[in-house]
C-alpha atoms as a PDB file:
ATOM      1  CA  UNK A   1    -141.351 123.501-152.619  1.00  0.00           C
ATOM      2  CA  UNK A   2    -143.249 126.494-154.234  1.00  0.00           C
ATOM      3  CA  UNK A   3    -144.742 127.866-150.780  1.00  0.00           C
ATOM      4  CA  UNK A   4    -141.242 127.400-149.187  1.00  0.00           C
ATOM      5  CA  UNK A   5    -139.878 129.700-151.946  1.00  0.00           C
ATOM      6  CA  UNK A   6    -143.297 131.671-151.830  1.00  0.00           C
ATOM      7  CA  UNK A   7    -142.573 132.393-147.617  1.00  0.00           C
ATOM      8  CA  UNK A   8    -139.205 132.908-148.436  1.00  0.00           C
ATOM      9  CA  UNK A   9    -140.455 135.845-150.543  1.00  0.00           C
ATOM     10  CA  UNK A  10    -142.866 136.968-147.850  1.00  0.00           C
ATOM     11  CA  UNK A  11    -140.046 136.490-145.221  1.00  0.00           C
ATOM     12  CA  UNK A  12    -137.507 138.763-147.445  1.00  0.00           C
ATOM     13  CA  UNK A  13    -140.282 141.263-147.391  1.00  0.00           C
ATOM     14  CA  UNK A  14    -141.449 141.980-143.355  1.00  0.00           C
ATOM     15  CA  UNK A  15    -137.536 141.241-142.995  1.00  0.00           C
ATOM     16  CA  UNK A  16    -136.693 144.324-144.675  1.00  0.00           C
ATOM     17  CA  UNK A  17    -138.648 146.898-142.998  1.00  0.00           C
ATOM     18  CA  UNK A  18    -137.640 145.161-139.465  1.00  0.00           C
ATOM     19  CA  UNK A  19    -133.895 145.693-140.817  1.00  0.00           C
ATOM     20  CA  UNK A  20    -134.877 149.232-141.657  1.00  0.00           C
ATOM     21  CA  UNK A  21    -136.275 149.468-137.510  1.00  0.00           C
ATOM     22  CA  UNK A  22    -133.849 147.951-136.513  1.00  0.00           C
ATOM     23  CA  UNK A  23    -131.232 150.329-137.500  1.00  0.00           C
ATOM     24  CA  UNK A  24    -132.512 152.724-135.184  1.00  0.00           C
ATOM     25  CA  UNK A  25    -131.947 150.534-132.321  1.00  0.00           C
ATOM     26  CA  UNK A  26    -128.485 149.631-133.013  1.00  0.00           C
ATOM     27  CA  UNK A  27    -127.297 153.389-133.713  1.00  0.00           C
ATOM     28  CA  UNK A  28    -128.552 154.833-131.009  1.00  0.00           C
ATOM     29  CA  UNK A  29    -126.776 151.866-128.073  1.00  0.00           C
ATOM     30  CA  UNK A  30    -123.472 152.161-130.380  1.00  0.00           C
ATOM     31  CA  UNK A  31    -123.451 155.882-129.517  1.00  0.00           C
ATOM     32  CA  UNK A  32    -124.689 156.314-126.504  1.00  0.00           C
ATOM     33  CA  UNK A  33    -125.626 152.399-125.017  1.00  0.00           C
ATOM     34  CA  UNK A  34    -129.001 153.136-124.794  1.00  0.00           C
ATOM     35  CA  UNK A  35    -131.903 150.812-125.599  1.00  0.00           C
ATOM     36  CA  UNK A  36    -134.334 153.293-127.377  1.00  0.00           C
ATOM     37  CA  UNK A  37    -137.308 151.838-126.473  1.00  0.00           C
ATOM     38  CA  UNK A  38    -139.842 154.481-128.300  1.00  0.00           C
ATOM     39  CA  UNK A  39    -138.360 154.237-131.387  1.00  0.00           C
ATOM     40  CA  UNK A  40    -140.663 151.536-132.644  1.00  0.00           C
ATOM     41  CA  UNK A  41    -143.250 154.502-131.640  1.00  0.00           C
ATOM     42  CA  UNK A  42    -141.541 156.676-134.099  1.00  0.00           C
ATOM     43  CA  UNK A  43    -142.151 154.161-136.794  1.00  0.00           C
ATOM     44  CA  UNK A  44    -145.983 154.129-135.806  1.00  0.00           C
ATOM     45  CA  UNK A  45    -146.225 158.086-135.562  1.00  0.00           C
ATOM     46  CA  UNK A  46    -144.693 157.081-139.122  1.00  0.00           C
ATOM     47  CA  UNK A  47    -147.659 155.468-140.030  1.00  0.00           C
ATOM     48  CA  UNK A  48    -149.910 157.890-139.200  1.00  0.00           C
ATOM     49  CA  UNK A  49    -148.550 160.691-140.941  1.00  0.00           C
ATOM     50  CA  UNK A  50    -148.298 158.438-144.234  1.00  0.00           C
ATOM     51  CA  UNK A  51    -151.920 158.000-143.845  1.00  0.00           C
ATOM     52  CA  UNK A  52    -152.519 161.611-143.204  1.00  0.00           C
ATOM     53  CA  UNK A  53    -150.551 162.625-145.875  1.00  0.00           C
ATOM     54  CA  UNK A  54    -152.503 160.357-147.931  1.00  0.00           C
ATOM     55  CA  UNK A  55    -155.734 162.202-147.220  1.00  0.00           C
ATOM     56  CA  UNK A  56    -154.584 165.830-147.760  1.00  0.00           C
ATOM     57  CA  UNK A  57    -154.291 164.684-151.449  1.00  0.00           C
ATOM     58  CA  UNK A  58    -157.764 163.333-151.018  1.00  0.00           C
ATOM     59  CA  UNK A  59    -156.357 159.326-151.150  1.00  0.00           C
ATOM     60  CA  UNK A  60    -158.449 156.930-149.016  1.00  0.00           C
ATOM     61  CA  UNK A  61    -160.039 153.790-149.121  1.00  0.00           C
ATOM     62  CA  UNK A  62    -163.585 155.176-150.313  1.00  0.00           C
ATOM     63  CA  UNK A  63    -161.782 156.358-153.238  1.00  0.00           C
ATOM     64  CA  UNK A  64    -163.362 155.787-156.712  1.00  0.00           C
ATOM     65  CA  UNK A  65    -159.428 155.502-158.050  1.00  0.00           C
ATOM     66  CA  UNK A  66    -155.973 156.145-157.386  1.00  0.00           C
ATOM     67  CA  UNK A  67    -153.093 157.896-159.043  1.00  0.00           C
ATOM     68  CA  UNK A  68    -151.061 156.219-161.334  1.00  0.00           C
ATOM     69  CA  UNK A  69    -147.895 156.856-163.399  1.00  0.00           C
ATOM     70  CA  UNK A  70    -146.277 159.808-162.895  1.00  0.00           C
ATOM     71  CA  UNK A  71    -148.615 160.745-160.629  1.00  0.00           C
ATOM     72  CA  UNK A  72    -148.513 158.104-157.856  1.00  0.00           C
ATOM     73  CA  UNK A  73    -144.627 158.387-158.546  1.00  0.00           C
ATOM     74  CA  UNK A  74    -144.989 162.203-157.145  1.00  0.00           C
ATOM     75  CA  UNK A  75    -147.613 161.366-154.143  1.00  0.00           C
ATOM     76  CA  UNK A  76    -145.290 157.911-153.175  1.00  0.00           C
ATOM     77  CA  UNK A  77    -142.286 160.603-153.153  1.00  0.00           C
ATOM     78  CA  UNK A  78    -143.545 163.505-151.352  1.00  0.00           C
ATOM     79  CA  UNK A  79    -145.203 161.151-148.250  1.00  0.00           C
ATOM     80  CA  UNK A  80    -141.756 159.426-147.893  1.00  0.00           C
ATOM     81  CA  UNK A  81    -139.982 162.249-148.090  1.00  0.00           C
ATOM     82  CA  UNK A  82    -142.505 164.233-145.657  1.00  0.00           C
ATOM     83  CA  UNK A  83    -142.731 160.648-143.370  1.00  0.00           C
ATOM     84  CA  UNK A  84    -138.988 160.863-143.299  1.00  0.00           C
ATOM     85  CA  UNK A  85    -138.460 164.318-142.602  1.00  0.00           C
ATOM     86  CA  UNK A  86    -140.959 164.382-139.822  1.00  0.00           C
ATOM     87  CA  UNK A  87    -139.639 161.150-138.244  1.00  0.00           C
ATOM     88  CA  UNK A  88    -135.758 162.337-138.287  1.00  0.00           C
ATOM     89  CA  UNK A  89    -137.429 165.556-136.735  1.00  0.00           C
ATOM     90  CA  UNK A  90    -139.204 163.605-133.643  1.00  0.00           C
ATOM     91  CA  UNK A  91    -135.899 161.732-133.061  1.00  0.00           C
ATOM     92  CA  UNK A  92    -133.957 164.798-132.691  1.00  0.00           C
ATOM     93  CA  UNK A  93    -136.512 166.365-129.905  1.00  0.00           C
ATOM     94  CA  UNK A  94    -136.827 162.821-128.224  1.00  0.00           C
ATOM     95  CA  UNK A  95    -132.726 162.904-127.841  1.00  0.00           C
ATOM     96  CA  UNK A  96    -132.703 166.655-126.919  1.00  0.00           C
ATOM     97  CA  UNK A  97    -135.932 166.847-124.040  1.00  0.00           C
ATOM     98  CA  UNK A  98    -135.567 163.105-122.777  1.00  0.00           C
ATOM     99  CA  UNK A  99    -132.244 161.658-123.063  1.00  0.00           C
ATOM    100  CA  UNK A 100    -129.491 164.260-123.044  1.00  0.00           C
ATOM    101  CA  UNK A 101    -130.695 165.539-119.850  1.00  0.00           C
ATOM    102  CA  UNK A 102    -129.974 162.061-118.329  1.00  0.00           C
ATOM    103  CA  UNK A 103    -126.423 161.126-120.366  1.00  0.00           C
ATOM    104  CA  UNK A 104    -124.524 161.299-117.290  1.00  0.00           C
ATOM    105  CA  UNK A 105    -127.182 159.719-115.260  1.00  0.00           C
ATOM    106  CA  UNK A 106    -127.168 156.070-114.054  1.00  0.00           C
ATOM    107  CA  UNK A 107    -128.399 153.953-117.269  1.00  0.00           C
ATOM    108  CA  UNK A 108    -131.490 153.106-115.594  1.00  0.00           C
ATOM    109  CA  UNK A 109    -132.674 156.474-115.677  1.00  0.00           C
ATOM    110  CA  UNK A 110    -132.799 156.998-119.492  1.00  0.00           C
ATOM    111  CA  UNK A 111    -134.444 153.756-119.583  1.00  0.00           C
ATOM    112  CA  UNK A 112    -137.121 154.667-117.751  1.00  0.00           C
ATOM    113  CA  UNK A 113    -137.537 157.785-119.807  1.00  0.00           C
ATOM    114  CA  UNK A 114    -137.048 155.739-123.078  1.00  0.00           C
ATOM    115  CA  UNK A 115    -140.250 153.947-121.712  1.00  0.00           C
ATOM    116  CA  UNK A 116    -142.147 156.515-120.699  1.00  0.00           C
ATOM    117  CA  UNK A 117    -141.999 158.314-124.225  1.00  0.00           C
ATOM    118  CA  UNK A 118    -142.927 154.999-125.687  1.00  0.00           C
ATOM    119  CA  UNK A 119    -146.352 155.301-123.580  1.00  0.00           C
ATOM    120  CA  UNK A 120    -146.541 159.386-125.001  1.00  0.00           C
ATOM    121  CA  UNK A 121    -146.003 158.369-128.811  1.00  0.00           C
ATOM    122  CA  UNK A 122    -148.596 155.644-128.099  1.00  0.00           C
ATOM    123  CA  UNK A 123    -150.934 157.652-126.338  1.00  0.00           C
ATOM    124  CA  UNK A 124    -150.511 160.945-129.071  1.00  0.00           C
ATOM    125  CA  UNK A 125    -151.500 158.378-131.528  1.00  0.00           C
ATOM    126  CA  UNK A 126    -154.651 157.009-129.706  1.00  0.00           C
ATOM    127  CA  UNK A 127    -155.779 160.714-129.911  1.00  0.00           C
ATOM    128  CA  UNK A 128    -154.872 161.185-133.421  1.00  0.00           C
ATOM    129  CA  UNK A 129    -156.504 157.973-134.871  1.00  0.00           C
ATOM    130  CA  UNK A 130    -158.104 156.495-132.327  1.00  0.00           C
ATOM    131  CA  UNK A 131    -158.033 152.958-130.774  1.00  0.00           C
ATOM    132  CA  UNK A 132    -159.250 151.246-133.561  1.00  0.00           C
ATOM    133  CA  UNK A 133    -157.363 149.749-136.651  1.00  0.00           C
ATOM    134  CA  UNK A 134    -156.448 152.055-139.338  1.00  0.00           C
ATOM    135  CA  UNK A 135    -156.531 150.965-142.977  1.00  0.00           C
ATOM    136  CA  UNK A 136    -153.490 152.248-145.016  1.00  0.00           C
ATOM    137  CA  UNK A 137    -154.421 153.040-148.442  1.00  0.00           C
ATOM    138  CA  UNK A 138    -153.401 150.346-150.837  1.00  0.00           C
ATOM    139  CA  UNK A 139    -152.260 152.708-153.893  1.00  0.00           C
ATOM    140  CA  UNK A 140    -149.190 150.983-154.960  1.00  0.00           C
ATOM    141  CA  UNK A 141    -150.662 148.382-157.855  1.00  0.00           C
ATOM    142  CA  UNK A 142    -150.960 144.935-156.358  1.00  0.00           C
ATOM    143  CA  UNK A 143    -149.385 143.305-159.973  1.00  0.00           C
ATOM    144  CA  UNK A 144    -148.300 139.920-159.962  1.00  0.00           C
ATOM    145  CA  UNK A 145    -144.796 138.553-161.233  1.00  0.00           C
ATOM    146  CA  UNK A 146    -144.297 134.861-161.879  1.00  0.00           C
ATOM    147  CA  UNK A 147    -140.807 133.525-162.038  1.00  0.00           C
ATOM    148  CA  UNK A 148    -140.901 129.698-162.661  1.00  0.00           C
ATOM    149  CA  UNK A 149    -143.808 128.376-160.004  1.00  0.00           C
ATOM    150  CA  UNK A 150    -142.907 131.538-157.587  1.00  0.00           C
ATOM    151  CA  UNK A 151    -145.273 134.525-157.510  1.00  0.00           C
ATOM    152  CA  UNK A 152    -144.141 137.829-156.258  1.00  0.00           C
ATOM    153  CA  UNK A 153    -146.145 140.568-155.773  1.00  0.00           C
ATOM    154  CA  UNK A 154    -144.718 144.268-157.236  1.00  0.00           C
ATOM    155  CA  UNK A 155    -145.586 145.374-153.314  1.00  0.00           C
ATOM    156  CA  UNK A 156    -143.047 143.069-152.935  1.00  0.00           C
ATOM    157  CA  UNK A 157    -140.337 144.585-154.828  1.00  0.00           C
ATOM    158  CA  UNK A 158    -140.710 147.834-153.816  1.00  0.00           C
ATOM    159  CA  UNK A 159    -140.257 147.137-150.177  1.00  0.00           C
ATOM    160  CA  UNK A 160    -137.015 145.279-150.574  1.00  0.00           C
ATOM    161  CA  UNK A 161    -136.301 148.019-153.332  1.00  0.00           C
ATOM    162  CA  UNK A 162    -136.269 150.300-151.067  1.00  0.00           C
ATOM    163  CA  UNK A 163    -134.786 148.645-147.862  1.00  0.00           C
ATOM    164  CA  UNK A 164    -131.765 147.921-150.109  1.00  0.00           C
ATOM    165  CA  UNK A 165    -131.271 151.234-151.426  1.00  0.00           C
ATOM    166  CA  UNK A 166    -131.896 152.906-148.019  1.00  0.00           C
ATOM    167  CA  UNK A 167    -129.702 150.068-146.137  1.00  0.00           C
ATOM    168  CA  UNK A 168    -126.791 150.442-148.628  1.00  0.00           C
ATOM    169  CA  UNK A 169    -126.452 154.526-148.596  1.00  0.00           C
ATOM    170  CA  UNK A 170    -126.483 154.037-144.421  1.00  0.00           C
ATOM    171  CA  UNK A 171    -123.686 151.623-144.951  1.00  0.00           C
ATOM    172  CA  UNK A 172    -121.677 154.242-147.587  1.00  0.00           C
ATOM    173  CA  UNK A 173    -122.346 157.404-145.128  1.00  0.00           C
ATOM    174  CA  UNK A 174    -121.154 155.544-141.947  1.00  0.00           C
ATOM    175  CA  UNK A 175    -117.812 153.964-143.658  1.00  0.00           C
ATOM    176  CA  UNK A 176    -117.053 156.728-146.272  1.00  0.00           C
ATOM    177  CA  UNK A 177    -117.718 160.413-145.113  1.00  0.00           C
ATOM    178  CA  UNK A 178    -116.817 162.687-142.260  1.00  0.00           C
ATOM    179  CA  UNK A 179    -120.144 162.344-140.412  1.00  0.00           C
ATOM    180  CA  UNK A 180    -119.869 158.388-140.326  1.00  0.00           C
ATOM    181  CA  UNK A 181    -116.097 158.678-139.236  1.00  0.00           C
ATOM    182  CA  UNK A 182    -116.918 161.115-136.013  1.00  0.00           C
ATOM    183  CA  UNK A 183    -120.320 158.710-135.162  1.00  0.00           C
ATOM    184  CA  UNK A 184    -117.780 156.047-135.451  1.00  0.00           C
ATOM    185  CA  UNK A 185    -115.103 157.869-133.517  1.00  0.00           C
ATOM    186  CA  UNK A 186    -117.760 159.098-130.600  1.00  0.00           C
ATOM    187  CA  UNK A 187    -118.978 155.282-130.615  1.00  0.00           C
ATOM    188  CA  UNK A 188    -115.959 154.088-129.755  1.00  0.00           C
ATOM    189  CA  UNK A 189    -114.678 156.693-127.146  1.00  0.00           C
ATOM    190  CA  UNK A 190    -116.599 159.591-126.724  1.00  0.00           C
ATOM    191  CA  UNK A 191    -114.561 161.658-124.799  1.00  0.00           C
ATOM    192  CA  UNK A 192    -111.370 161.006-127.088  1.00  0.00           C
ATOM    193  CA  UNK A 193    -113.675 161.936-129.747  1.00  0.00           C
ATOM    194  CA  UNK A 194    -114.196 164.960-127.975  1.00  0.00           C
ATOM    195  CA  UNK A 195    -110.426 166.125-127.427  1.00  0.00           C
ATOM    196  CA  UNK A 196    -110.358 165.436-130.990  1.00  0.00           C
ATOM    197  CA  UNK A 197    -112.654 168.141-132.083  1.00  0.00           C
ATOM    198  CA  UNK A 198    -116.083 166.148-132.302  1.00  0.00           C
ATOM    199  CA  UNK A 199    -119.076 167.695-131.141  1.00  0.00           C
ATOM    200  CA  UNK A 200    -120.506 165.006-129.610  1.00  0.00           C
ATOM    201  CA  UNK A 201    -123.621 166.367-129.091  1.00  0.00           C
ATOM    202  CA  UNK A 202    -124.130 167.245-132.898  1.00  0.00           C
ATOM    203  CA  UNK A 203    -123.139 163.483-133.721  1.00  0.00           C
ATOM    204  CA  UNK A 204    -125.447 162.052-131.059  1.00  0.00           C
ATOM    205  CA  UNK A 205    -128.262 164.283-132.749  1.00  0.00           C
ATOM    206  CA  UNK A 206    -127.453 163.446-136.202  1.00  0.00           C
ATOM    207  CA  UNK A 207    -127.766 159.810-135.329  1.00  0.00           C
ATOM    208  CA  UNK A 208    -131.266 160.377-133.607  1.00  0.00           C
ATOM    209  CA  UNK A 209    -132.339 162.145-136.722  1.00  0.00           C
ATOM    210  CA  UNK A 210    -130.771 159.213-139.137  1.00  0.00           C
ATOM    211  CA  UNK A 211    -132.316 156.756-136.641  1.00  0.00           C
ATOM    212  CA  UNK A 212    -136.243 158.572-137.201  1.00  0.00           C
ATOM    213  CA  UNK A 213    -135.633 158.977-140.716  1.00  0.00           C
ATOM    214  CA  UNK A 214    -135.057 155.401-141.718  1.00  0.00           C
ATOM    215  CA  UNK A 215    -138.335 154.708-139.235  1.00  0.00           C
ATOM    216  CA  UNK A 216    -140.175 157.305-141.501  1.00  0.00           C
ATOM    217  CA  UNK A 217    -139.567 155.256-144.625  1.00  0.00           C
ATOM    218  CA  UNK A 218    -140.407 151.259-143.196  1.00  0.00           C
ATOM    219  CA  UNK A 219    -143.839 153.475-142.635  1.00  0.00           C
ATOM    220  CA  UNK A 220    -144.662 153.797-145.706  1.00  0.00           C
ATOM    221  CA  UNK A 221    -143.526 150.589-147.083  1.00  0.00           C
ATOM    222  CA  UNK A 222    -144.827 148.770-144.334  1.00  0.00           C
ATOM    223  CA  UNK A 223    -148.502 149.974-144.727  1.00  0.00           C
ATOM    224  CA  UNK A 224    -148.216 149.487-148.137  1.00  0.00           C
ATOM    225  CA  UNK A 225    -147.266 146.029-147.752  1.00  0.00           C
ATOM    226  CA  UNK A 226    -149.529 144.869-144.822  1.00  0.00           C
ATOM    227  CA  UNK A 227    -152.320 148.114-145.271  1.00  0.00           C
ATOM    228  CA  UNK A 228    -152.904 148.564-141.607  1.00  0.00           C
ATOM    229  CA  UNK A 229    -151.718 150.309-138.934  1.00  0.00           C
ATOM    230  CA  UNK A 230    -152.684 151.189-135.095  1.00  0.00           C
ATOM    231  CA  UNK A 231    -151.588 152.855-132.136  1.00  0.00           C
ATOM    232  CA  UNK A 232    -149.773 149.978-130.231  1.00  0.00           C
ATOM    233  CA  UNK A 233    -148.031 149.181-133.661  1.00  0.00           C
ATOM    234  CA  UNK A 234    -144.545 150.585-132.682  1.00  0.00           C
ATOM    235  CA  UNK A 235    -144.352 147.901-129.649  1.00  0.00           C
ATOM    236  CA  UNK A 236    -144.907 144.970-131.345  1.00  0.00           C
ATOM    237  CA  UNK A 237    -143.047 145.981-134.058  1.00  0.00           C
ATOM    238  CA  UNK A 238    -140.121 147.726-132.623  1.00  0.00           C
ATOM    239  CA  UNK A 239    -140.155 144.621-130.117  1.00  0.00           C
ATOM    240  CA  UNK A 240    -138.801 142.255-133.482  1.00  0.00           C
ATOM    241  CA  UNK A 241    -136.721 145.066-134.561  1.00  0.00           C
ATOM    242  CA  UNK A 242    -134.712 145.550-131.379  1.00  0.00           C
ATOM    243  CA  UNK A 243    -134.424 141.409-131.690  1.00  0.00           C
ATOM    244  CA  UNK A 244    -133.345 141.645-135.110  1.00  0.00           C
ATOM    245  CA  UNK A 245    -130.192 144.093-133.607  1.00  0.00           C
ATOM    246  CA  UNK A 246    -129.275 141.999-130.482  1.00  0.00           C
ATOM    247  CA  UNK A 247    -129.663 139.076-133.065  1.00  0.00           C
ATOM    248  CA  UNK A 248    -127.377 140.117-135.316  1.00  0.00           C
ATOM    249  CA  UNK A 249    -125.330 142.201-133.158  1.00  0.00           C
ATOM    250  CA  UNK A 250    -126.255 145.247-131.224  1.00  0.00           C
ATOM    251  CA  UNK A 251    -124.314 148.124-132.067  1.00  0.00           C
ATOM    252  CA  UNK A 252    -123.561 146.665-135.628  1.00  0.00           C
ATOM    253  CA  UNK A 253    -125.306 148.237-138.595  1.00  0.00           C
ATOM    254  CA  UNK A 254    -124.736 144.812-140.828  1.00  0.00           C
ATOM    255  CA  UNK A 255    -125.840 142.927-138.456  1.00  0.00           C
ATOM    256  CA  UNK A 256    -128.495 144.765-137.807  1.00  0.00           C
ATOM    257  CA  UNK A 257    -129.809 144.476-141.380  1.00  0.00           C
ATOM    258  CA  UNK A 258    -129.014 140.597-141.442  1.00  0.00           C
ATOM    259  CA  UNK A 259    -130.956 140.101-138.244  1.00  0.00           C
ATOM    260  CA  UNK A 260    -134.268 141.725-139.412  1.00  0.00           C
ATOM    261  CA  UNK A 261    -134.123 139.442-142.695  1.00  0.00           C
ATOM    262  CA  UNK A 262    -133.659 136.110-140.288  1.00  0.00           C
ATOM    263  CA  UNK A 263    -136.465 137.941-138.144  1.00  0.00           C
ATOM    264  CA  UNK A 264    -138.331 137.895-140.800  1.00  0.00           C
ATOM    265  CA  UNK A 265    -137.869 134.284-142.480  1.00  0.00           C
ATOM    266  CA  UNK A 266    -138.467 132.699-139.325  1.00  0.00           C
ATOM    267  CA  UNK A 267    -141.182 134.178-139.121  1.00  0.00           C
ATOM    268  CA  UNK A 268    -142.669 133.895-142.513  1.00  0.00           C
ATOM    269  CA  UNK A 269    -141.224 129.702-142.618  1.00  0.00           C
ATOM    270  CA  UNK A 270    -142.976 129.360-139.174  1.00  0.00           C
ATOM    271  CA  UNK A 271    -146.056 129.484-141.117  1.00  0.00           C
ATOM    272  CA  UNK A 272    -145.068 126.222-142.857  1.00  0.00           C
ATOM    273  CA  UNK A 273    -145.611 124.092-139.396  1.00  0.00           C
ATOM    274  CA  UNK A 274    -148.528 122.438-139.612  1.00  0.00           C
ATOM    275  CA  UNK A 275    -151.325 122.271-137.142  1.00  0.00           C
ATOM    276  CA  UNK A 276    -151.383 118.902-135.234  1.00  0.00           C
ATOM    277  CA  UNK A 277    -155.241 119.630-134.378  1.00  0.00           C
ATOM    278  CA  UNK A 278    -155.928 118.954-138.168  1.00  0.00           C
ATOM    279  CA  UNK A 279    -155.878 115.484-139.853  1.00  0.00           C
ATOM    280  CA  UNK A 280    -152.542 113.961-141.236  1.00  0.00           C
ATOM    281  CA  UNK A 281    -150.206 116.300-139.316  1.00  0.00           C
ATOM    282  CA  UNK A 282    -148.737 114.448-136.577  1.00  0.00           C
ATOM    283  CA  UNK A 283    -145.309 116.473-135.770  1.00  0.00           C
ATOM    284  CA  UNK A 284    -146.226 120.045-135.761  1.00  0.00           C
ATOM    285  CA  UNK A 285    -148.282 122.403-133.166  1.00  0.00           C
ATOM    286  CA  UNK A 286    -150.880 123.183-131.927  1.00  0.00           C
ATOM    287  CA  UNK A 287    -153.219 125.492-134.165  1.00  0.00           C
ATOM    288  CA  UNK A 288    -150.309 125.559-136.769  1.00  0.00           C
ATOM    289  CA  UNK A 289    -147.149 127.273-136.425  1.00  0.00           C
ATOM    290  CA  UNK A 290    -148.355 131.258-136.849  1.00  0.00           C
ATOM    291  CA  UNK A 291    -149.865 131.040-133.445  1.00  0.00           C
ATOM    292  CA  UNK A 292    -146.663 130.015-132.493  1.00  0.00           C
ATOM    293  CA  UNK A 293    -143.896 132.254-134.457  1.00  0.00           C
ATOM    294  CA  UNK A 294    -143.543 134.599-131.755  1.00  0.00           C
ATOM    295  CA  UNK A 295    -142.088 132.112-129.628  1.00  0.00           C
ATOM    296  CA  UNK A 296    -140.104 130.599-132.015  1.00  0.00           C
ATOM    297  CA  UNK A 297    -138.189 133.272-132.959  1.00  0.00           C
ATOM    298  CA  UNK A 298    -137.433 134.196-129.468  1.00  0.00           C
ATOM    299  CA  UNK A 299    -136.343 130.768-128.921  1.00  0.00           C
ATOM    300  CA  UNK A 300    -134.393 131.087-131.968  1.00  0.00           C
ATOM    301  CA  UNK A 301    -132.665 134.038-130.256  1.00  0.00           C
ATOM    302  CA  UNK A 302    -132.302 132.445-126.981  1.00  0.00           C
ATOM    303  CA  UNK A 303    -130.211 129.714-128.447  1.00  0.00           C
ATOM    304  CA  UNK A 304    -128.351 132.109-130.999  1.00  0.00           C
ATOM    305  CA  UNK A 305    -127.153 134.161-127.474  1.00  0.00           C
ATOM    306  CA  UNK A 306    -126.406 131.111-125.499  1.00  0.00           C
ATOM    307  CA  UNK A 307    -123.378 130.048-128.168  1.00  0.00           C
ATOM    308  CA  UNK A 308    -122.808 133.415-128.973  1.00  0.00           C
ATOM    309  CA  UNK A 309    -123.866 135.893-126.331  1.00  0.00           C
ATOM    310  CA  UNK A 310    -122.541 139.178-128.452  1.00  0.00           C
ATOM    311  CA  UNK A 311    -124.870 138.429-131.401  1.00  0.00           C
ATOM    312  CA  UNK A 312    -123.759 136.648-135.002  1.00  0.00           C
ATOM    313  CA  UNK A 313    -122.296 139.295-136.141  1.00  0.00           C
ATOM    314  CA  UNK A 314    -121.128 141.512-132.973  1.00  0.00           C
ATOM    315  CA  UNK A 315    -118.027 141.391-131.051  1.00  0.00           C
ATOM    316  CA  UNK A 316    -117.162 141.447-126.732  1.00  0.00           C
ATOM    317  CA  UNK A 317    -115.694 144.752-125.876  1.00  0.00           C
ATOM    318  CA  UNK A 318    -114.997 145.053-121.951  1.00  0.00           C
ATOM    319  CA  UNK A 319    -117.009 147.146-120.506  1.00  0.00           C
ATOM    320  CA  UNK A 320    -116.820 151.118-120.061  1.00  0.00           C
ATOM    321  CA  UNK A 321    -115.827 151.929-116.149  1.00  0.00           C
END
C-alpha cells in the first residue's frame, strides 16, 4: 500500500507538467483547430534555455555548491521568468511565419508545417546542445517529507506547486477578463467574433504566446524533477501531452489539466505490474510493466474514445462547413 501511495505521488508529479503541455495543445485547436505539433519542441527549446540560463550564473553540475535561500529563490525566479518569456516569444513567431500564412488553407497544409517546425526546433537544439543527453542542474534541495509511511520529495511539491498556481490563473484569465472572453468568443465563431470588434489575429497571437509561456515553465520544473533533457525531448513529451488533451477533451482547458494527471498516474501505477520473467509473478508482463506503460496508456485512451469519442470531459459540436 505505501508504493501505491508512493506512485501516486510520482504520478501527481510528471502529471502536472504534462497538464501544463498540454494546455498548449488544447488552446491552440480551440482557436484555430489546429494540432500544434511543435509545441512539445517549444517545451524542449524550454529546456535548453533553463540550462543555459543556469550557466550564465555559473550553475552546473561540476559545481562545488549551489545557491540557497534567498538566493536560489532569485536564480529559480529569473530562469522561469526568462524560460517563460522566451517560450511565449517563439510561439508568437511560430503562429505569425508558419501558420497564419496557411489559416485559410486546407487543414492539411498547416499540418504539414506544424511538422516541419517540429523537425527545425529539434534540429536548432541538436546544434545548440548536441545529440547527447543533457544533465539539468539539480539546485532545488532534494529534502524529504514523510507523512505517515509516504515519502515525498520537496522536488515534488514544487512541481505540483507550481502547476496548480499556473493551471488555476489560466483558468481565472480565460473565464474572468476581457482577453479570455474574446479567445472564447473567436473559439466559438471567429468571424462573429470578428463583426463584433475582435481582432482575431491579436487573440490567435495572444493564445500562441500563453500556449509557449506555460511550455517555458513545465521546463524548468520538469528538469528539476527528472534532471535531464535532450533534443528529441519535445516529441516524446509533447506526444503524452497532446494525449492528455484528446483524453480529457481537446479544446477544453479542464480537461486538459485532468488528462495530463491520468497521463501521468497511469503511467507512474504501470510501474506496479510486475514482471512475469521474475519468480512469483504469474499475471503481469513481460519485463515488468515500465517497458510496457507506453502502450498502456494508449490503450487506456483507445478505450476512453471508443465510449466516448469527444474526450471525458469534451463535448460533439457539428462540424464547421
Amino acid at each position: 500500500m505505501t508504493l501505491l501511495f508512493q506512485e501516486l505521488v510520482v504520478g501527481l508529479t510528471t502529471g502536472a507538467i504534462y497538464a501544463l503541455i498540454a494546455l498548449g495543445y488544447t488552446m491552440v485547436y480551440g482557436i484555430l483547430e489546429l494540432i500544434n505539433f511543435a509545441h512539445g519542441d517549444v517545451f524542449m527549446i524550454g529546456t535548453l534555455i533553463c540550462v543555459s540560463i543556469f550557466g550564465l550564473f555559473g550553475i552546473t553540475n561540476s559545481s562545488a555548491t549551489f545557491p540557497s535561500g534567498l538566493a536560489l529563490v532569485a536564480v529559480l525566479a529569473v530562469t522561469v521568468l526568462v524560460a517563460m518569456l522566451l517560450c511565449a516569444v517563439l510561439g508568437m513567431v511560430i503562429e505569425r511565419v508558419a501558420y497564419r500564412p496557411l489559416r485559410n488553407a486546407p487543414r492539411i497544409a498547416p499540418l504539414i508545417s506544424a511538422i516541419g517546425v517540429s523537425f527545425i526546433l529539434e534540429d536548432i537544439g541538436k546544434l545548440w546542445k548536441g545529440i547527447t543527453t543533457v544533465s539539468f542542474p539539480q539546485i532545488f534541495p532534494q529534502n524529504i517529507f514523510s507523512i505517515g509511511p509516504i515519502n515525498i520529495n520537496s522536488v515534488y511539491i514544487l512541481v505540483i506547486a507550481v502547476a496548480l498556481v499556473l493551471m488555476i490563473a489560466l483558468q481565472w484569465m480565460v473565464t474572468r477578463t476581457r482577453t479570455g472572453r474574446a479567445m472564447r468568443a473567436v473559439a466559438q465563431d471567429r468571424e462573429a467574433a470578428a463583426l463584433m470588434g475582435v481582432n482575431v489575429n491579436r487573440i490567435i497571437a495572444i493564445t500562441f504566446l500563453i500556449g509557449g509561456g506555460l511550455a517555458g515553465a513545465a521546463a524548468l520544473i520538469w528538469g528539476l524533477a527528472i534532471g535531464s533533457t535532450y533534443f528529441t525531448l519535445g516529441f516524446q513529451i509533447g506526444l503524452f501531452a497532446f494525449t492528455a488533451a484528446v483524453l480529457g477533451g481537446i479544446g477544453n482547458i479542464v480537461g486538459a489539466m485532468l488528462g495530463g494527471v491520468l497521463i501521468g498516474l497511469i503511467e507512474a501505477l504501470s510501474s506496479l505490474i510486475c514482471d512475469t520473467t521474475q519468480p512469483g509473478c504469474y499475471i503481469g508482463l513481460p519485463h515488468g510493466g515500465a517497458a510496457w506503460h507506453e502502450a498502456i496508456i494508449f490503450l487506456v485512451l483507445i478505450l476512453i474514445l471508443i465510449f466516448r469519442p469527444s474526450g471525458l470531459l469534451g463535448q460533439q459540436t457539428a462540424e464547421k462547413v
